[in-house]
Protein backbone atom coordinates (compact mmCIF):
# COMPACT_ATOMS: atom_id res chain seq x y z
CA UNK A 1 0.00 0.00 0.00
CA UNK A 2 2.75 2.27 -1.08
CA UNK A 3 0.20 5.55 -1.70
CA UNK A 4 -1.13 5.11 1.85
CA UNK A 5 2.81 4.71 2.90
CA UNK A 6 3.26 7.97 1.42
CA UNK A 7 0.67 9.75 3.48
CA UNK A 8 2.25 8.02 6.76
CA UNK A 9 5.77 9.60 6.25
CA UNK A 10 4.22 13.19 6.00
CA UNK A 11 1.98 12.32 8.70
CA UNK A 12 4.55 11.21 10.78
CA UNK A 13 6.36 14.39 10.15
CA UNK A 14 3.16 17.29 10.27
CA UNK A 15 1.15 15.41 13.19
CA UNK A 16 -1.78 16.77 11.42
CA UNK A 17 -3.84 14.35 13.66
CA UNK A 18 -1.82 15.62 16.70
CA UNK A 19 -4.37 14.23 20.00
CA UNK A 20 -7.74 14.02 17.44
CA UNK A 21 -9.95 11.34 18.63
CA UNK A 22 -11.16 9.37 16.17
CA UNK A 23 -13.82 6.35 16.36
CA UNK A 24 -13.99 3.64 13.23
CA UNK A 25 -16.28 1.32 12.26
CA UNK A 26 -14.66 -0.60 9.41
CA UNK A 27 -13.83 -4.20 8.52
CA UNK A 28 -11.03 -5.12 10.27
CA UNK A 29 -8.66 -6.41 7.78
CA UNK A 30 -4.69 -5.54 7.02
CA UNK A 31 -5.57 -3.28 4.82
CA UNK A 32 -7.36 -1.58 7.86
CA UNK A 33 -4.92 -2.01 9.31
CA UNK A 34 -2.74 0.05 7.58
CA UNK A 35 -4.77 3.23 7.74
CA UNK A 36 -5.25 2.83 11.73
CA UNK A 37 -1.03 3.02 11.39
CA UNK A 38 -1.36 5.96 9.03
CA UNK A 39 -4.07 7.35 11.60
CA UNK A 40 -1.45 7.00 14.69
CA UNK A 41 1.48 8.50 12.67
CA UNK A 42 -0.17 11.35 12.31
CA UNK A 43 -1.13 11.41 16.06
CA UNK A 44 -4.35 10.95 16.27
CA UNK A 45 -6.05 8.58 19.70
CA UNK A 46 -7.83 5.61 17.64
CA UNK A 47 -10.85 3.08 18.08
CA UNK A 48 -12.04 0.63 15.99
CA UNK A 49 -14.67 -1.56 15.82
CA UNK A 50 -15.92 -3.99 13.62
CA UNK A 51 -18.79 -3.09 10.66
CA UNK A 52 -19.45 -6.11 9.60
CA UNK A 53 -19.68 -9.60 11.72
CA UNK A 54 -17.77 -11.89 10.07
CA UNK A 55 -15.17 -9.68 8.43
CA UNK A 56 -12.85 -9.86 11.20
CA UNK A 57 -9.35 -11.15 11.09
CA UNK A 58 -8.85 -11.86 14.42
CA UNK A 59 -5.00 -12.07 14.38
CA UNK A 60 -5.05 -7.74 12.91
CA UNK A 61 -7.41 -6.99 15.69
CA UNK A 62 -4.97 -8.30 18.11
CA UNK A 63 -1.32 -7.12 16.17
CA UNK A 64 -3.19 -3.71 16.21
CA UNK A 65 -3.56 -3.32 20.06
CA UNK A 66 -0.44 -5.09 20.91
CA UNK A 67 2.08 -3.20 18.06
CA UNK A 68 0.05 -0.44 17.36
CA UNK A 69 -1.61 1.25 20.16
CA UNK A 70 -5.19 1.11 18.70
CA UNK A 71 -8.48 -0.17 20.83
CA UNK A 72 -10.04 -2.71 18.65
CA UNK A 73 -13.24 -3.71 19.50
CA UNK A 74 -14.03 -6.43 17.17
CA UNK A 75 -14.20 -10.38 17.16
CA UNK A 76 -15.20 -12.33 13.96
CA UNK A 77 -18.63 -14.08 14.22
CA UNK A 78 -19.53 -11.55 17.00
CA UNK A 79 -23.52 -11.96 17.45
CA UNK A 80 -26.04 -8.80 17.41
CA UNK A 81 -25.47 -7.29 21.08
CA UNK A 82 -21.82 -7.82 20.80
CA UNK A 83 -21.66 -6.17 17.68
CA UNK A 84 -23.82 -2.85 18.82
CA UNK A 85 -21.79 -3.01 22.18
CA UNK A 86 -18.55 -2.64 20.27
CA UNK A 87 -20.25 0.50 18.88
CA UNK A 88 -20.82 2.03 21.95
CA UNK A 89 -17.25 1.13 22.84
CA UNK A 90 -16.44 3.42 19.70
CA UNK A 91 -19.25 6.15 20.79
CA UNK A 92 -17.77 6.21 24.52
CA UNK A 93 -14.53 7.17 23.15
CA UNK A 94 -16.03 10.55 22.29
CA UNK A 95 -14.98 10.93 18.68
CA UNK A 96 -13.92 14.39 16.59
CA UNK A 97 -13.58 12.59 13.46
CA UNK A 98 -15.67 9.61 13.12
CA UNK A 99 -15.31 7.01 9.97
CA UNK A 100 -17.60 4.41 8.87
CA UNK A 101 -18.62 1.47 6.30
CA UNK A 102 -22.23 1.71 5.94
CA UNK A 103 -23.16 4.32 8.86
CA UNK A 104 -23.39 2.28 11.53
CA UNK A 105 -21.77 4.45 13.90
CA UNK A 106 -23.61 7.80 12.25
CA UNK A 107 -26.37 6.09 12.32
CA UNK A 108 -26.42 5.19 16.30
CA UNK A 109 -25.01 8.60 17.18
CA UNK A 110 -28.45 10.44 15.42
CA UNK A 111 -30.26 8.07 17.33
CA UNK A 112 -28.57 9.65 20.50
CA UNK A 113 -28.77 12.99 18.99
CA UNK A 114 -32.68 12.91 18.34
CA UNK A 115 -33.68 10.76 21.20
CA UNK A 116 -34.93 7.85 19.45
CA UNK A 117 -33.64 5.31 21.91
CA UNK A 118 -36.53 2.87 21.46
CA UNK A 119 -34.85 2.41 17.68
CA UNK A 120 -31.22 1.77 19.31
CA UNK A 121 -30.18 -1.71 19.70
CA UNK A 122 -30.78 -2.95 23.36
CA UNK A 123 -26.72 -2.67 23.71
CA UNK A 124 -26.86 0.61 23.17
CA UNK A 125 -29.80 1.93 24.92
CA UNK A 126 -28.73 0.32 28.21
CA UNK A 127 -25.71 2.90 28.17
CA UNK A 128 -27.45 5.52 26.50
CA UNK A 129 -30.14 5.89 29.13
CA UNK A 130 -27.40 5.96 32.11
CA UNK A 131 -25.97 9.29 30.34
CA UNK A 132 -27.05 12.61 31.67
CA UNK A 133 -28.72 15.14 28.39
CA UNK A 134 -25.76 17.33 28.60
CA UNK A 135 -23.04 13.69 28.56
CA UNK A 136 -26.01 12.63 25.10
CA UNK A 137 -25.45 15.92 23.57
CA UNK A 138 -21.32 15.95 24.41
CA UNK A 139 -21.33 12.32 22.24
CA UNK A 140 -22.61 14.16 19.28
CA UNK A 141 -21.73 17.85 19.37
CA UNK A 142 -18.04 16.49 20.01
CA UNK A 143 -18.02 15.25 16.46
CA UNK A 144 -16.37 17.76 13.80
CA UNK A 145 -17.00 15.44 10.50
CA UNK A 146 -17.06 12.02 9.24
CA UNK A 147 -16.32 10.09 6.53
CA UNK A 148 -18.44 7.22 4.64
CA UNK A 149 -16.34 4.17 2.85
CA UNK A 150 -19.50 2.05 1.14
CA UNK A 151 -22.06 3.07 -0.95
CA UNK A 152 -24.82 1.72 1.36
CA UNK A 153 -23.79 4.51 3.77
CA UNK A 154 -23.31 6.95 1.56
CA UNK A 155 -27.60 6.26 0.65
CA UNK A 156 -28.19 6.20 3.93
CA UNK A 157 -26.29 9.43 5.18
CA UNK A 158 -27.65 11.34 1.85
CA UNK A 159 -31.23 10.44 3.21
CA UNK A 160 -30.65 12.11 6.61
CA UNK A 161 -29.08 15.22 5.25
CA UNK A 162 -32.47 15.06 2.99
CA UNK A 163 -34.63 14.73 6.00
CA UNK A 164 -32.47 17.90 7.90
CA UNK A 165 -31.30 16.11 10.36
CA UNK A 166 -27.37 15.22 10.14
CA UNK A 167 -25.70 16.91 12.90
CA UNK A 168 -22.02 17.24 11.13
CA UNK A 169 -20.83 16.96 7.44
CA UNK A 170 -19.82 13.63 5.97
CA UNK A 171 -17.29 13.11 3.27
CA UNK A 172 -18.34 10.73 1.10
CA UNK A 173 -15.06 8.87 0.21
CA UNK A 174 -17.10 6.25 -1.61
CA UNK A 175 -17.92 9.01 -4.40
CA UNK A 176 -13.72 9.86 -4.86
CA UNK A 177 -12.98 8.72 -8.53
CA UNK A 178 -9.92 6.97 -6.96
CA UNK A 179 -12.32 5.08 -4.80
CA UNK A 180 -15.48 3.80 -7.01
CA UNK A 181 -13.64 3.41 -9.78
CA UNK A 182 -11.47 1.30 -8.78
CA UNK A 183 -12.30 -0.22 -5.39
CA UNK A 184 -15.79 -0.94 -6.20
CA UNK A 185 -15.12 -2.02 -9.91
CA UNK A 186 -11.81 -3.82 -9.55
CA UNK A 187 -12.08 -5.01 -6.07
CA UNK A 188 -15.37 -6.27 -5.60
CA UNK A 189 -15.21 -7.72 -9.00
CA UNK A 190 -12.18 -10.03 -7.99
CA UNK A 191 -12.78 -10.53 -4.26
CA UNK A 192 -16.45 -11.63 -4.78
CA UNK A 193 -15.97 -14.38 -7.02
CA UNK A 194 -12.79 -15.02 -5.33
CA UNK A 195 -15.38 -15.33 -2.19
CA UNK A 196 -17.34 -17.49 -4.36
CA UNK A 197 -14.88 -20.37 -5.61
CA UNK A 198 -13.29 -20.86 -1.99
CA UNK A 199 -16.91 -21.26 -0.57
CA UNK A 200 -17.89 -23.50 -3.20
CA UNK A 201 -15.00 -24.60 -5.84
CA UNK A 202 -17.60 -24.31 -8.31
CA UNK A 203 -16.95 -23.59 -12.16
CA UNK A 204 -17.85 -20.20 -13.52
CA UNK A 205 -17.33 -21.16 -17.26
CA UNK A 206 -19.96 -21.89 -18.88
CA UNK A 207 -22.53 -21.37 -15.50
CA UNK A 208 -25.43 -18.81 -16.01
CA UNK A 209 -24.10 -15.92 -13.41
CA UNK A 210 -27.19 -13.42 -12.19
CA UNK A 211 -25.92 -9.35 -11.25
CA UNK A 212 -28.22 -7.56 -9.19
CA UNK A 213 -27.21 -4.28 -9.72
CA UNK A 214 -25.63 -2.91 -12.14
CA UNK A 215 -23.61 -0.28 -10.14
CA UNK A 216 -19.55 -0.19 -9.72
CA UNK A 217 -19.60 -3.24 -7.97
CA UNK A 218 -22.28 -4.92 -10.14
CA UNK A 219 -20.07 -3.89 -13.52
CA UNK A 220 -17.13 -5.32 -11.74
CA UNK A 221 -18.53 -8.17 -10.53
CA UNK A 222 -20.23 -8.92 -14.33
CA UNK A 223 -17.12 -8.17 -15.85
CA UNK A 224 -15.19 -10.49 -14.01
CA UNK A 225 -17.62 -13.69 -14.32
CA UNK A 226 -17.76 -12.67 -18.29
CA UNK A 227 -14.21 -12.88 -18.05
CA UNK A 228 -13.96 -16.48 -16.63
CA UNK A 229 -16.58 -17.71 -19.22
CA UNK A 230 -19.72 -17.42 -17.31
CA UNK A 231 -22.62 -16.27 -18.99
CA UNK A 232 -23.80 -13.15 -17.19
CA UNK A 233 -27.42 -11.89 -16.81
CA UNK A 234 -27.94 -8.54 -15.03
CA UNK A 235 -31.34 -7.43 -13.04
CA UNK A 236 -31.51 -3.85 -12.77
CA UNK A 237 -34.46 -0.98 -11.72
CA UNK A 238 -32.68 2.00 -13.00
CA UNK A 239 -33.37 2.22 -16.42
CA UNK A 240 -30.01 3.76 -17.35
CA UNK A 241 -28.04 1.43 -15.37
CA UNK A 242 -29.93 -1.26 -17.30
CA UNK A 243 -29.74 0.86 -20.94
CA UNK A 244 -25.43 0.94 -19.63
CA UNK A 245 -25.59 -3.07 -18.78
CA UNK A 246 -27.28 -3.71 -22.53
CA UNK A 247 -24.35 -1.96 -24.18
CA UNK A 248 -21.89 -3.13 -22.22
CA UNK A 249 -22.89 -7.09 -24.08
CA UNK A 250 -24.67 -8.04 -20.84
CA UNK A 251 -28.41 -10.04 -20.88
CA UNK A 252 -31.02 -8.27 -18.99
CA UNK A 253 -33.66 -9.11 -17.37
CA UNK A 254 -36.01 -8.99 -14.61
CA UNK A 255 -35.27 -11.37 -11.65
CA UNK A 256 -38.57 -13.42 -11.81
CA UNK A 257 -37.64 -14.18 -15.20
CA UNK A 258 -33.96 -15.78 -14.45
CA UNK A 259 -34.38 -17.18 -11.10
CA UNK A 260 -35.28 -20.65 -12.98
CA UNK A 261 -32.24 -20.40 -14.93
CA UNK A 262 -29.65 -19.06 -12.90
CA UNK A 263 -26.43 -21.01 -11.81
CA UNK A 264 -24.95 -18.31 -9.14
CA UNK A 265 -27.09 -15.28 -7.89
CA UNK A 266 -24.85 -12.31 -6.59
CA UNK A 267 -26.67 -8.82 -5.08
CA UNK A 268 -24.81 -5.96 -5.10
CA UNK A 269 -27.91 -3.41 -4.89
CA UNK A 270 -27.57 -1.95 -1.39
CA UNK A 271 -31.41 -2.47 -1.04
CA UNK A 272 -33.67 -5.06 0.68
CA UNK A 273 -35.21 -7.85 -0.45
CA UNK A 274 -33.49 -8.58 -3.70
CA UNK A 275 -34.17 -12.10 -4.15
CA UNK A 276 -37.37 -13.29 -2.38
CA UNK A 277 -39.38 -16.06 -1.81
CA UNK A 278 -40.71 -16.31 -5.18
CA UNK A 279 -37.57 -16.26 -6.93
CA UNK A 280 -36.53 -19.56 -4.12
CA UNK A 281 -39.38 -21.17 -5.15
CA UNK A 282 -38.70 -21.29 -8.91
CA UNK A 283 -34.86 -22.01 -8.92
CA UNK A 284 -33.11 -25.06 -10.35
CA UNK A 285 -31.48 -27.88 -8.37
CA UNK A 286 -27.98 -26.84 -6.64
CA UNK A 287 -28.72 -22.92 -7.29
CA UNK A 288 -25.79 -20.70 -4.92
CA UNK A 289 -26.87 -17.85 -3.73
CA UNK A 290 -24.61 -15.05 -2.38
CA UNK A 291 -24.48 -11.10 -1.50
CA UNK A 292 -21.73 -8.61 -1.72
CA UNK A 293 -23.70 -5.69 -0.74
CA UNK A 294 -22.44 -4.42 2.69
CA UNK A 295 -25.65 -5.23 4.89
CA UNK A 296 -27.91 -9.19 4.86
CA UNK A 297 -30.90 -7.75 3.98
CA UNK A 298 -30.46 -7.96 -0.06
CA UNK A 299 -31.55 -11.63 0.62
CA UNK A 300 -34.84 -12.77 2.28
CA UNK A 301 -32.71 -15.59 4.57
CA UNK A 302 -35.96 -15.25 7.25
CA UNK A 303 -38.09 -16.45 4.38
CA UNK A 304 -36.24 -18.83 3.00
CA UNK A 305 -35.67 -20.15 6.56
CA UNK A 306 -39.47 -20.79 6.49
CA UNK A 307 -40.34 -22.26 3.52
CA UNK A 308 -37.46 -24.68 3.67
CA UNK A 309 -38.98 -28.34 3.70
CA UNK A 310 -35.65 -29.83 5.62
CA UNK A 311 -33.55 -28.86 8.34
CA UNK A 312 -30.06 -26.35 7.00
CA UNK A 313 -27.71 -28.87 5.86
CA UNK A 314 -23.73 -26.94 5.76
CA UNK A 315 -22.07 -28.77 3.13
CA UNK A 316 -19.00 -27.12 3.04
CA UNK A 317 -17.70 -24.27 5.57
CA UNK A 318 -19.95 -20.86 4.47
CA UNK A 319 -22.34 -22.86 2.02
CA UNK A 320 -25.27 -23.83 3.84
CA UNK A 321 -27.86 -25.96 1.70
CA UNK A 322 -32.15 -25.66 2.14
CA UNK A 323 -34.48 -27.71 0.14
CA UNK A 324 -37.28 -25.95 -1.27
CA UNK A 325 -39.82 -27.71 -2.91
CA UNK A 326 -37.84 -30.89 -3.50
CA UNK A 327 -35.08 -28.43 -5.09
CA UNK A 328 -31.31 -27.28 -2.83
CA UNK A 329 -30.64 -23.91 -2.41
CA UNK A 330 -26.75 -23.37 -1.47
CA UNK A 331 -27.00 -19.76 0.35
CA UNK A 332 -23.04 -18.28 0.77
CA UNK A 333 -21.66 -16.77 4.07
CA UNK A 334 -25.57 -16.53 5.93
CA UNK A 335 -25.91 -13.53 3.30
CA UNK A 336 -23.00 -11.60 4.77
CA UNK A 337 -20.18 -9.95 2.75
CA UNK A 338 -19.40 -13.08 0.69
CA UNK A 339 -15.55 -11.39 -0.13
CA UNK A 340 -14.59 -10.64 3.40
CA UNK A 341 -16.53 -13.38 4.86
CA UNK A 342 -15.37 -16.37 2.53
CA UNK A 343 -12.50 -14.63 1.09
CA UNK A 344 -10.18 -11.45 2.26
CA UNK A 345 -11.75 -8.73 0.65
CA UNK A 346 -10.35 -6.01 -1.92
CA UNK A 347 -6.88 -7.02 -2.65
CA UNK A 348 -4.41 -4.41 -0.52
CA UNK A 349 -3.32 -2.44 -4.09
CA UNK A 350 -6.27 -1.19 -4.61
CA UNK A 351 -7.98 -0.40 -1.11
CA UNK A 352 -4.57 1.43 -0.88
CA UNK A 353 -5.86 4.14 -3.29
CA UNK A 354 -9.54 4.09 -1.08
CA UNK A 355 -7.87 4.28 2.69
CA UNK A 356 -5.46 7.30 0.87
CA UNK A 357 -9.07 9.06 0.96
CA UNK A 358 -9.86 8.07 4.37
CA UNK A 359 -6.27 9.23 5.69
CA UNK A 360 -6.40 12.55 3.71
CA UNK A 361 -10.69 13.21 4.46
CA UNK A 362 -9.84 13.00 7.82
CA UNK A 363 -7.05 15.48 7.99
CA UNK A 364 -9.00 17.67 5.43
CA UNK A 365 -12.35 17.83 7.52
CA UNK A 366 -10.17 19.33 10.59
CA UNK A 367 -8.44 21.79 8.55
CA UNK A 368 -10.11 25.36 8.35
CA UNK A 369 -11.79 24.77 4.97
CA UNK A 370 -13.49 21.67 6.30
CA UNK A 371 -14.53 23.07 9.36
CA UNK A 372 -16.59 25.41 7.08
CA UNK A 373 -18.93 22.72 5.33
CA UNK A 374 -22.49 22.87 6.07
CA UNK A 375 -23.99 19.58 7.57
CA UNK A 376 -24.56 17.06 4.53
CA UNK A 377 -22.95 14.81 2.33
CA UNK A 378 -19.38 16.13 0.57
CA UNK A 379 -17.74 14.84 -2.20
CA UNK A 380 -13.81 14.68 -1.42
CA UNK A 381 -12.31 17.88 -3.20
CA UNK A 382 -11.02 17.04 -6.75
CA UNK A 383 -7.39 17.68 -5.69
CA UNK A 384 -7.71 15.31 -3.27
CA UNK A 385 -8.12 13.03 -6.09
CA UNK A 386 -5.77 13.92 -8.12
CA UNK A 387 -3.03 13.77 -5.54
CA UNK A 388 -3.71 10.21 -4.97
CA UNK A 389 -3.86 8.88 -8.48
CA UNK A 390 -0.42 11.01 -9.02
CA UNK A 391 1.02 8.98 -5.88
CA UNK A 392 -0.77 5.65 -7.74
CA UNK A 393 0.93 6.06 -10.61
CA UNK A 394 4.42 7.26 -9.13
CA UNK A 395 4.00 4.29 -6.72
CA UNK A 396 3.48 1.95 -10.13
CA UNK A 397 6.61 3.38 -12.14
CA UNK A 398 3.76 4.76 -15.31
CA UNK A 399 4.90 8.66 -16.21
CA UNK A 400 2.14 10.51 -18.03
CA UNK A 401 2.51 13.93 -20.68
CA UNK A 402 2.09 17.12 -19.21
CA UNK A 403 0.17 20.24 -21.07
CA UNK A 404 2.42 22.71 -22.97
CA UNK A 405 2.38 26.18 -22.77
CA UNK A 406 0.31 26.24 -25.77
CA UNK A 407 -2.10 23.66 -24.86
CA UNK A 408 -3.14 24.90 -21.54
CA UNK A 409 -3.57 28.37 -23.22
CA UNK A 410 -5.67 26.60 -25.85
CA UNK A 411 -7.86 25.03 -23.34
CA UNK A 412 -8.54 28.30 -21.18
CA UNK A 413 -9.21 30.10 -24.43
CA UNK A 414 -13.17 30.41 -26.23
CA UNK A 415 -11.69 32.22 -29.38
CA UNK A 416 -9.74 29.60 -30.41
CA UNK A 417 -11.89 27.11 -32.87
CA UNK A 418 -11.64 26.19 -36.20
């Protein structure tokens, strides 16, 4: 992660950080890893907690707090309460700078903020309720900014800024060009059906793949099963998304139309209720079933709990087979993460380019520009970007032209046509 190496050497030198408190709630992985290093260098008090269950790597959680001085709070295959009491573990640390992947931890402090405790998970609300209103309000007006990793957080954060009530601004790192473009695309199109074949071993060539969504992930995803040899339908609601899919070479089609046909079935929406009972009730024989969007909702698992005929039969570790009308149903990684929970998510080359964002939002949204945004959803500035896919390239050996004299006067000029 050579980009994010280059932020920690001027980190370590500015302190830009210098006694910041900063909360995370990210998958804890190496790559993680790296940025909670890059976070210390530049002095900044850490905590991190887990935003997914089964994305942990135990053995970074524990190399952080021994080696690195950071509070993990995070253990993989953590249940419900000990996943919202690892948040609070983040809240009590009484962030400036919070991050997230999927607005977890946003999400529980503007539960705080507007008193909805009855919506807080019960781990939550038991230390919630022993706070005084002024130690409540301290939790959130403490916070300066935050910043947003996933696309399902970045929905989520954009619909509280909507409904006027986001107490801070956000930066949405997930937006960056040297994030979604290559993270979502590249990453999740190799770590998912790298997720895939260690769960399963199956054969992608010549299998009928289903895409739900047709988004960064979704195009990487498709790309990458066309790629092996698969052939790749894509369900889609946005009609441009859909139009881009049918250009791209892709089939597409409406779910209830290739449930019956579909080999492997892969949502990467960010929405609920993707596949549903009656797509499980019209699939073929030995269908797999998987999600890489960041929450288990995209798949009905409480349905297809119920209308399973047998009792779960694992067949292999993370594939867990129901029989549904006479017909097995192989669901992936209980409809978690299938990358980070079968696999080990984006390889560390190109989440080096998305946790360069992370490092750089954070120090941005303390300096005096950031503490000037209103309280909504930013994109990162566009130098930002640039900066980072200048240290990308430098960090690959790849030299690109530079304008002349001439040329940069040509493109600032209007007069100069034809």
């Amino acid at each position: 992660m050579q980009v994010l190496a280059q932020i920690r050497e001027r980190f370590e030198r500015e302190k830009p950080l210098d006694g910041v408190r900063i909360s995370a709630c990210l998958h804890v992985t190496t790559e993680t890893a790296n940025l909670m290093r890059t976070l210390r260098a530049g002095g900044a008090e850490v905590v991190l907690c887990a935003s997914n269950p089964l994305s942990t790597q135990d053995d970074v959680a524990a190399y952080l707090v021994e080696e690195c001085g950071v509070s993990v709070y995070a253990v993989r295959g953590e249940d419900n309460d000990r996943y919202y009491d690892h948040i609070r573990a983040a809240l009590a640390h009484r962030p400036a700078v919070t991050m997230d992947d999927g607005a977890d931890l946003v999400g529980s402090l503007h539960m705080i903020a507007l008193d909805r405790l009855d919506d807080l998970a019960p781990a939550l609300r038991g230390w919630v309720v022993r706070l005084s209103a002024e130690e409540r309000r301290a939790v959130v007006e403490d916070v300066k900014g935050s910043t947003e990793e996933t696309t399902t957080g970045i929905i989520r954060l954009r619909a509280m800024a909507a409904d006027g009530v986001l107490q801070f601004p956000v930066m949405a790192v997930n937006d960056s060009l040297t994030k979604h473009l290559f993270d979502n695309r590249y990453g999740t199109g190799q770590s998912t059906l790298d997720g895939v074949i260690r769960a399963t071993n199956m054969l992608l060539a010549g299998s009928t793949v289903v895409v739900a969504g047709y988004g960064w992930c979704g195009r990487g995803v498709a790309l990458r099963a066309r790629g092996a040899g698969a052939q790749v339908v894509v369900t889609e609601v946005d009609s441009v998304a859909a139009l881009e899919a049918a250009m791209d070479g892709f089939q597409v089609a409406p779910m209830g139309d290739v449930a019956p046909v579909g080999d492997l079935f892969l949502t990467l929406t960010g929405n609920t209720s993707v596949i549903r009972e009656e797509h499980f009730r019209v699939m073929k024989d030995g269908a797999i079933v998987a999600n890489s969007g960041h929450f288990d909702v995209e798949i009905d698992i409480r349905r297809l709990r119920e209308i399973a005929e047998e009792e779960p039969r694992e067949v292999r570790p993370e594939a867990v087979e129901y029989v549904v009308e006479g017909r097995r149903i192989v669901l992936l990684s209980e409809g978690r993460l299938i990358n980070l929970a079968a696999a080990e998510g984006h390889p560390a080359a190109v989440m080096d380019m998305s946790f360069a964002n992370q490092a750089l939002a954070a120090e941005y949204l303390l300096s005096e520009e950031g503490g000037a945004l209103d309280r909504t959803v930013h994109r990162v500035p566009a130098e930002m970007d640039r900066e980072i896919a200048r240290l990308k390239l430098q960090a690959m050996n790849i030299e690109i032209d530079t304008l002349t004299p001439e040329q940069e006067h040509y493109l600032s000029s209007w007069d100069l046509g034809t």
